[in-house]
N, C-alpha and C. Protein backbone atom coordinates (compact mmCIF):
# COMPACT_ATOMS: atom_id res chain seq x y z
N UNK A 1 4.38 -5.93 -19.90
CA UNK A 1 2.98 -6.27 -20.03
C UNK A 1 2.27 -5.99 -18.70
N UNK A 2 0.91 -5.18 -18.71
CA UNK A 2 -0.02 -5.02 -17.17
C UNK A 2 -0.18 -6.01 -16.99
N UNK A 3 -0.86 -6.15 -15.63
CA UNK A 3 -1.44 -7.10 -15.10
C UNK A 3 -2.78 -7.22 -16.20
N UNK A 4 -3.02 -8.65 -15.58
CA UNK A 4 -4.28 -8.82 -16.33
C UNK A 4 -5.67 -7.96 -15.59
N UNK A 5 -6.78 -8.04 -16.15
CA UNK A 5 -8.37 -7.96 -15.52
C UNK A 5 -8.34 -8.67 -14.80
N UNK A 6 -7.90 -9.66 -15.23
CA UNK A 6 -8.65 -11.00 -13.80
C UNK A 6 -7.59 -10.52 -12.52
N UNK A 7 -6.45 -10.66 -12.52
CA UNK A 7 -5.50 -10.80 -11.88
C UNK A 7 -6.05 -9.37 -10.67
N UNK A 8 -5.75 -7.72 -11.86
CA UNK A 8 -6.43 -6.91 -10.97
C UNK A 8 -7.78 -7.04 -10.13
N UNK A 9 -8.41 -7.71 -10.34
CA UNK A 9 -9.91 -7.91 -9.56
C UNK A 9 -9.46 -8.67 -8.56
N UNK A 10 -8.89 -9.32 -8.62
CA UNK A 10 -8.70 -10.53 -7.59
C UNK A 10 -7.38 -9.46 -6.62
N UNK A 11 -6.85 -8.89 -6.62
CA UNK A 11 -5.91 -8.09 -6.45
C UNK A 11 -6.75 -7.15 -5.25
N UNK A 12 -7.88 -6.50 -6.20
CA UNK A 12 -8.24 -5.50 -5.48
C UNK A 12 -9.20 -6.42 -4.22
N UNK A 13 -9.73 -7.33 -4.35
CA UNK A 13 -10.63 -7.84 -3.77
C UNK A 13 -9.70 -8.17 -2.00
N UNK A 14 -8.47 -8.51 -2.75
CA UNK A 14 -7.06 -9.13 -1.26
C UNK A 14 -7.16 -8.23 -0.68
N UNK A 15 -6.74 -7.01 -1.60
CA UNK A 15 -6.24 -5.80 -0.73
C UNK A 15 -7.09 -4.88 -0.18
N UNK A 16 -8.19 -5.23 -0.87
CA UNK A 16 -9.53 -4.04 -0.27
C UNK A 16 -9.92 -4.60 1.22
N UNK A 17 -9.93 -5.77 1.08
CA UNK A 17 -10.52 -6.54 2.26
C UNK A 17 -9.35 -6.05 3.50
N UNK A 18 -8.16 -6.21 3.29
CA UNK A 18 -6.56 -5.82 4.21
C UNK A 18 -7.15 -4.28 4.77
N UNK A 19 -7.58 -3.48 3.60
CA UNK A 19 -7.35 -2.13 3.79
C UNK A 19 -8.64 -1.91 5.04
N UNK A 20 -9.58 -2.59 4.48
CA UNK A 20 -10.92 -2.40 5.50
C UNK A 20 -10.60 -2.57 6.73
N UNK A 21 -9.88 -4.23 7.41
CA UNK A 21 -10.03 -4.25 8.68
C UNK A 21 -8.71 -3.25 9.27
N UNK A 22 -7.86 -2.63 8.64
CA UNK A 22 -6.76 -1.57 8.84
C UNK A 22 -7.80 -0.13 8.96
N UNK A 23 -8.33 0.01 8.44
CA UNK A 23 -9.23 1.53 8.61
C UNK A 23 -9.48 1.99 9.76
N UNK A 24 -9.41 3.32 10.17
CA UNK A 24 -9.89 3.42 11.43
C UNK A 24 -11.32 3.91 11.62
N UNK A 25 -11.79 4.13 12.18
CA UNK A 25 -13.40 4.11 13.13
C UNK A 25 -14.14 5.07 12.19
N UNK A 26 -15.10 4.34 11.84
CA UNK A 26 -16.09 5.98 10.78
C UNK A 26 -16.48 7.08 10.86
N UNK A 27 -16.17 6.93 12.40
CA UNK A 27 -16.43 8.79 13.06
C UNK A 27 -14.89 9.44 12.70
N UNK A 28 -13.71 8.99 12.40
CA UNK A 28 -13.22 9.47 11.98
C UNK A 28 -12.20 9.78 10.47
N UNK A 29 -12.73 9.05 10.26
CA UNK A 29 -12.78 8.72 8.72
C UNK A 29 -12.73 9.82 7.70
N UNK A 30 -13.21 10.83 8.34
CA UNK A 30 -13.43 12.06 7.70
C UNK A 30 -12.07 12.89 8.04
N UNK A 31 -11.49 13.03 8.81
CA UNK A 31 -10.07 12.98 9.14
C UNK A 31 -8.82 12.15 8.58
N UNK A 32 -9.16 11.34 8.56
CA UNK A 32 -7.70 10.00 8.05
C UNK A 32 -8.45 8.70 7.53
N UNK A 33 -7.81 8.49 6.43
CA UNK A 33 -8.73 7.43 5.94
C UNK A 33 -7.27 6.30 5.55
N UNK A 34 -7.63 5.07 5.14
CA UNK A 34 -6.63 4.28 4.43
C UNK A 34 -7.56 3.85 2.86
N UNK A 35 -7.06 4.19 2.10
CA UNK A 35 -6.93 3.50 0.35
C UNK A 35 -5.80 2.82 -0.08
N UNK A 36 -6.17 2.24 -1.44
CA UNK A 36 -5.35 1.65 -2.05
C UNK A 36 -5.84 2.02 -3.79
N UNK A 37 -4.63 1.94 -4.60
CA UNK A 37 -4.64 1.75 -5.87
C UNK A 37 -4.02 0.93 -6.77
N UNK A 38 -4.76 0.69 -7.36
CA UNK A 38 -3.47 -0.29 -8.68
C UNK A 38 -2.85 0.85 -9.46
N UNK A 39 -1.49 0.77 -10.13
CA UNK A 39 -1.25 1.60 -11.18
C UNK A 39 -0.45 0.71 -11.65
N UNK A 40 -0.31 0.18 -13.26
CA UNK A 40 0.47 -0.50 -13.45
C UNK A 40 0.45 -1.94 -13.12
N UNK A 41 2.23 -1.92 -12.72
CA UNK A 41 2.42 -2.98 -12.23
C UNK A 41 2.16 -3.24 -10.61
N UNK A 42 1.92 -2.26 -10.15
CA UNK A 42 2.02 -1.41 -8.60
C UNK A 42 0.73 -1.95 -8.00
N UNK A 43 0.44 -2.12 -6.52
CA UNK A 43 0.01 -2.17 -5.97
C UNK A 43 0.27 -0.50 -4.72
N UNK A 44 -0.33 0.44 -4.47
CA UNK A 44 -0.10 1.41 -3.56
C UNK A 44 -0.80 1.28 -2.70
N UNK A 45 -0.40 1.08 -1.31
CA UNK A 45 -1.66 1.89 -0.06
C UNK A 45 -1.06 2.87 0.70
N UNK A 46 -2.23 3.83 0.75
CA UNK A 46 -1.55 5.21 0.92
C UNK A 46 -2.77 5.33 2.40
N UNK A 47 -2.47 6.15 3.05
CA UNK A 47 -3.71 7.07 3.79
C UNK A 47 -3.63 8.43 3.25
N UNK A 48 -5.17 8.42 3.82
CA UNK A 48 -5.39 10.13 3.35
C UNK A 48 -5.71 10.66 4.66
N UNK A 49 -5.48 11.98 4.44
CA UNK A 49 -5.99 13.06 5.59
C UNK A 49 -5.77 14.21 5.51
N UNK A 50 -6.68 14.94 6.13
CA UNK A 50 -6.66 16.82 6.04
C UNK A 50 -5.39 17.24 6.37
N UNK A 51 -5.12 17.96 5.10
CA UNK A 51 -4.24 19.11 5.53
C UNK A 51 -4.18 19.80 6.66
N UNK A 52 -3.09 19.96 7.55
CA UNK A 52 -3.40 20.83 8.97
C UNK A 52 -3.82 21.76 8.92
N UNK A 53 -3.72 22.59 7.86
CA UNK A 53 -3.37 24.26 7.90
C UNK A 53 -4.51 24.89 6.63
N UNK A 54 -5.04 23.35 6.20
CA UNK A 54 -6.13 23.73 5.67
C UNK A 54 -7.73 22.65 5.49
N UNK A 55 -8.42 23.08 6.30
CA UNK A 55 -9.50 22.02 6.78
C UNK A 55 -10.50 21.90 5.45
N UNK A 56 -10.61 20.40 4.98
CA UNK A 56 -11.18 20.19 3.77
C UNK A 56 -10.33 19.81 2.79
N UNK A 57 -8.92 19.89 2.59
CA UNK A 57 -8.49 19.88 2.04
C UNK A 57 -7.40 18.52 2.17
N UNK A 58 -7.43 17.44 1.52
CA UNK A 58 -7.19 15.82 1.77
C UNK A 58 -5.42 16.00 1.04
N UNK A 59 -4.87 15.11 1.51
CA UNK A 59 -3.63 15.46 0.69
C UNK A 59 -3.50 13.00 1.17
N UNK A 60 -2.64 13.09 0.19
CA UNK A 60 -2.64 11.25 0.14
C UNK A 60 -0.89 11.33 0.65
N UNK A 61 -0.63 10.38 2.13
CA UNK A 61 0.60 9.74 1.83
C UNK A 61 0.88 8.42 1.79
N UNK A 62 1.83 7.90 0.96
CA UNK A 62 2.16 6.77 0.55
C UNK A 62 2.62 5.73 1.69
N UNK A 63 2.28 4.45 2.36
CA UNK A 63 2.31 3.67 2.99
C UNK A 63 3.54 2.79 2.66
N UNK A 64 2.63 1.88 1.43
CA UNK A 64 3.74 0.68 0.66
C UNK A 64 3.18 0.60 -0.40
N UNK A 65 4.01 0.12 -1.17
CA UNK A 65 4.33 -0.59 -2.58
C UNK A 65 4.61 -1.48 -3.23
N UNK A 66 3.93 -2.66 -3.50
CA UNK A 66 4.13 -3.56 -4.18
C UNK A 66 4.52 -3.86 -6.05
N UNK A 67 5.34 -3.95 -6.63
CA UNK A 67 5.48 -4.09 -8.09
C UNK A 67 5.79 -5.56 -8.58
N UNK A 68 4.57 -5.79 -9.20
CA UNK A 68 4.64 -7.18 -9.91
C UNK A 68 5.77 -7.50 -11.23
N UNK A 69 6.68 -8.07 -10.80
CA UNK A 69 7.65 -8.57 -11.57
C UNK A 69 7.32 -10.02 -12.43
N UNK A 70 6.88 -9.74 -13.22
CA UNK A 70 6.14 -11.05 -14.36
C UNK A 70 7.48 -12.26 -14.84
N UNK A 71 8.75 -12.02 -14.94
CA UNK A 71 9.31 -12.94 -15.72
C UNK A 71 10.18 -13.59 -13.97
N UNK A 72 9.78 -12.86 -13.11
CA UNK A 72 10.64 -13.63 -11.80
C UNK A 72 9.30 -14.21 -10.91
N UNK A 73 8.44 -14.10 -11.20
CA UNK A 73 6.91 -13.81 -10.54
C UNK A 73 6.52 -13.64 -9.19
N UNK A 74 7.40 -12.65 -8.94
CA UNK A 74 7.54 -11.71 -7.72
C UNK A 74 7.05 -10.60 -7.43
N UNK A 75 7.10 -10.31 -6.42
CA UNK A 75 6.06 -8.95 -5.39
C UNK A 75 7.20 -8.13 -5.00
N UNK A 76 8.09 -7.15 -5.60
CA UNK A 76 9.33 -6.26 -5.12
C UNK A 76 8.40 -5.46 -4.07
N UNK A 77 8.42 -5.35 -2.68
CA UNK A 77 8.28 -4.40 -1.73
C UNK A 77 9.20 -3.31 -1.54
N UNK A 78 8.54 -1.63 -1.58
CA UNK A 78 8.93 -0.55 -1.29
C UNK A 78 8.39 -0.11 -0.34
N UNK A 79 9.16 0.81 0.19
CA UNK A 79 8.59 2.09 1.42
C UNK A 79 8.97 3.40 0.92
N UNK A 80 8.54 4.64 1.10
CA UNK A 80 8.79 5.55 0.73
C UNK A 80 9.48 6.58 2.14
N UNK A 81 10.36 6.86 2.11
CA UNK A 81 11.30 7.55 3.03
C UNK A 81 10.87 9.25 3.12
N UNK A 82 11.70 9.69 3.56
CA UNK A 82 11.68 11.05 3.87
C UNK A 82 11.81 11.56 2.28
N UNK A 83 12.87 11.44 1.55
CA UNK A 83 12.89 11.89 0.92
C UNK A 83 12.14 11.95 -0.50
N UNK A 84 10.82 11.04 -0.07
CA UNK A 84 10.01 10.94 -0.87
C UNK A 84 10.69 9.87 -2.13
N UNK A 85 11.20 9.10 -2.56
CA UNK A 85 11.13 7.97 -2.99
C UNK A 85 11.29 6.90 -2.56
N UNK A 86 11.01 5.79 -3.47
CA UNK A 86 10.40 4.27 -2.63
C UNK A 86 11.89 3.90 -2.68
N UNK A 87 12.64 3.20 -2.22
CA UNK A 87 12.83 2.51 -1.64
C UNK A 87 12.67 0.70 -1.28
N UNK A 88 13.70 0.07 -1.43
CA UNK A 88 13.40 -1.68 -1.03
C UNK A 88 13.57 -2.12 0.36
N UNK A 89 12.16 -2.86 0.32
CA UNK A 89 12.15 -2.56 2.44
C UNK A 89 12.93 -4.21 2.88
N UNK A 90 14.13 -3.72 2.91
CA UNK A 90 15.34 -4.36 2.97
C UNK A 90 14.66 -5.92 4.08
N UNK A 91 13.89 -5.56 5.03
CA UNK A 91 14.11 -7.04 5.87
C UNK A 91 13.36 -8.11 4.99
N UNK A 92 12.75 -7.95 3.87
CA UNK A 92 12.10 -8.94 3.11
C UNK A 92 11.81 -7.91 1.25
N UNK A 93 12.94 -7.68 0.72
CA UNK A 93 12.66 -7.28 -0.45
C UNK A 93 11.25 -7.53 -1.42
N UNK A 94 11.50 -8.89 -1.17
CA UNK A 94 10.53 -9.37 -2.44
C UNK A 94 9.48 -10.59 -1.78
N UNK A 95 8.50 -10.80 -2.21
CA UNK A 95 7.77 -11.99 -1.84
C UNK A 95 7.33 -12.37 -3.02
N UNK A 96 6.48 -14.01 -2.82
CA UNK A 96 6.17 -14.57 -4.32
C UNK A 96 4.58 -14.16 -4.59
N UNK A 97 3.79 -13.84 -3.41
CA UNK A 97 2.32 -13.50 -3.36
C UNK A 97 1.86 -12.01 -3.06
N UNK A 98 0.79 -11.72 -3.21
CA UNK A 98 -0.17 -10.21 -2.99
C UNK A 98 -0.06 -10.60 -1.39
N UNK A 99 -0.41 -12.01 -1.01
CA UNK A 99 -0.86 -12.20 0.50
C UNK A 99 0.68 -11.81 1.51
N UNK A 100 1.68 -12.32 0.75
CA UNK A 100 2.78 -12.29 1.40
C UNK A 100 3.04 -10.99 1.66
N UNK A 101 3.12 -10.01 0.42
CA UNK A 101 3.45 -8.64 0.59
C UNK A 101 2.67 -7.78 1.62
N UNK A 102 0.97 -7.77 2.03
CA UNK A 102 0.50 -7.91 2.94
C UNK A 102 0.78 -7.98 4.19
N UNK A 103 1.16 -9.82 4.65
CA UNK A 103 1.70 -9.86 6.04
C UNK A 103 2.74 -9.31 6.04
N UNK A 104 3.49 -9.08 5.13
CA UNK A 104 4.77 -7.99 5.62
C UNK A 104 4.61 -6.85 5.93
N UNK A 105 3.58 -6.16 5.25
CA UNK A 105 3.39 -4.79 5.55
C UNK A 105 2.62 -4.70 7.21
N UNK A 106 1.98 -5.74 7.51
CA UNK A 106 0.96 -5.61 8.64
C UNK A 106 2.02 -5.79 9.58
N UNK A 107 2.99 -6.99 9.86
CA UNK A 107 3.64 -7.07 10.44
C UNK A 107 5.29 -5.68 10.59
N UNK A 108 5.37 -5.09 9.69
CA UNK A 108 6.21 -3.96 9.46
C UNK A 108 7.15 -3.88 10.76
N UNK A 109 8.08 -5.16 10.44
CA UNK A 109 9.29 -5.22 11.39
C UNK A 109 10.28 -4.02 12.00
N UNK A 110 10.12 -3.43 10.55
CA UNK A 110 11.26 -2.15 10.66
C UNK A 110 10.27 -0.87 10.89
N UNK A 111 8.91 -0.61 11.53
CA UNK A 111 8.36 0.29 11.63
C UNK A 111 8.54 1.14 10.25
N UNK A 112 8.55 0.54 9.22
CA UNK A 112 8.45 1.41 8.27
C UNK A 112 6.90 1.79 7.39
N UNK A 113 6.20 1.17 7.40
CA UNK A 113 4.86 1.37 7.14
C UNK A 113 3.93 2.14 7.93
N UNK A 114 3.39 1.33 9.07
CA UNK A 114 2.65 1.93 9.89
C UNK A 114 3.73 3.10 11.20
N UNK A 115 4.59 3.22 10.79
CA UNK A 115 5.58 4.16 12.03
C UNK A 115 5.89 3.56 13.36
């Protein structure tokens, strides 16, 4: 079963607010940006930014991942590796909140989010 409407609104409202004071400066913004999406059960924040080798041209990479687990009512945290799949970001798998999954990502013990 998705998340609910309510649940997503309130969702996007946590994470939009996270993503804002994470953004960098509006002069460059046009260069590298930070978003987020719901899909699913998923929570994604990705940054975007120009292709090197081709100016104008935005390509999205994946940050973290949150997946709402309904019958454990848990937050499974991923990272996405080199090899391009996610991954369980082992120093704190799972949390019980949107907020928790958050300070984990901000705090990103294992430099796996922000590098």
């Amino acid at each position: 079963m998705a998340i609910s409407e309510f649940e997503i609104k309130r969702y996007e409202k946590i994470v939009g607010q996270y993503i804002e004071k994470r953004r960098p400066a509006p002069h460059v913004r046009n260069q590298v940006d930070l978003a987020f999406r719901i899909e699913g059960q998923s929570v994604i924040i990705y940054e975007i930014r120009e292709l090197w080798n081709q100016p104008g041209e935005k390509i999205e990479s994946p940050i973290s991942k949150a997946t709402y687990v309904k019958n454990t009512k848990t937050w499974k945290i991923y990272w996405q590796r080199a090899d391009l799949k996610w991954h369980k970001y082992e120093p704190t798998p799972e949390v019980k909140t949107i907020e928790e999954f958050l300070a984990v990502v901000e705090e990103d013990e294992y430099a796996c989010f922000w590098g």
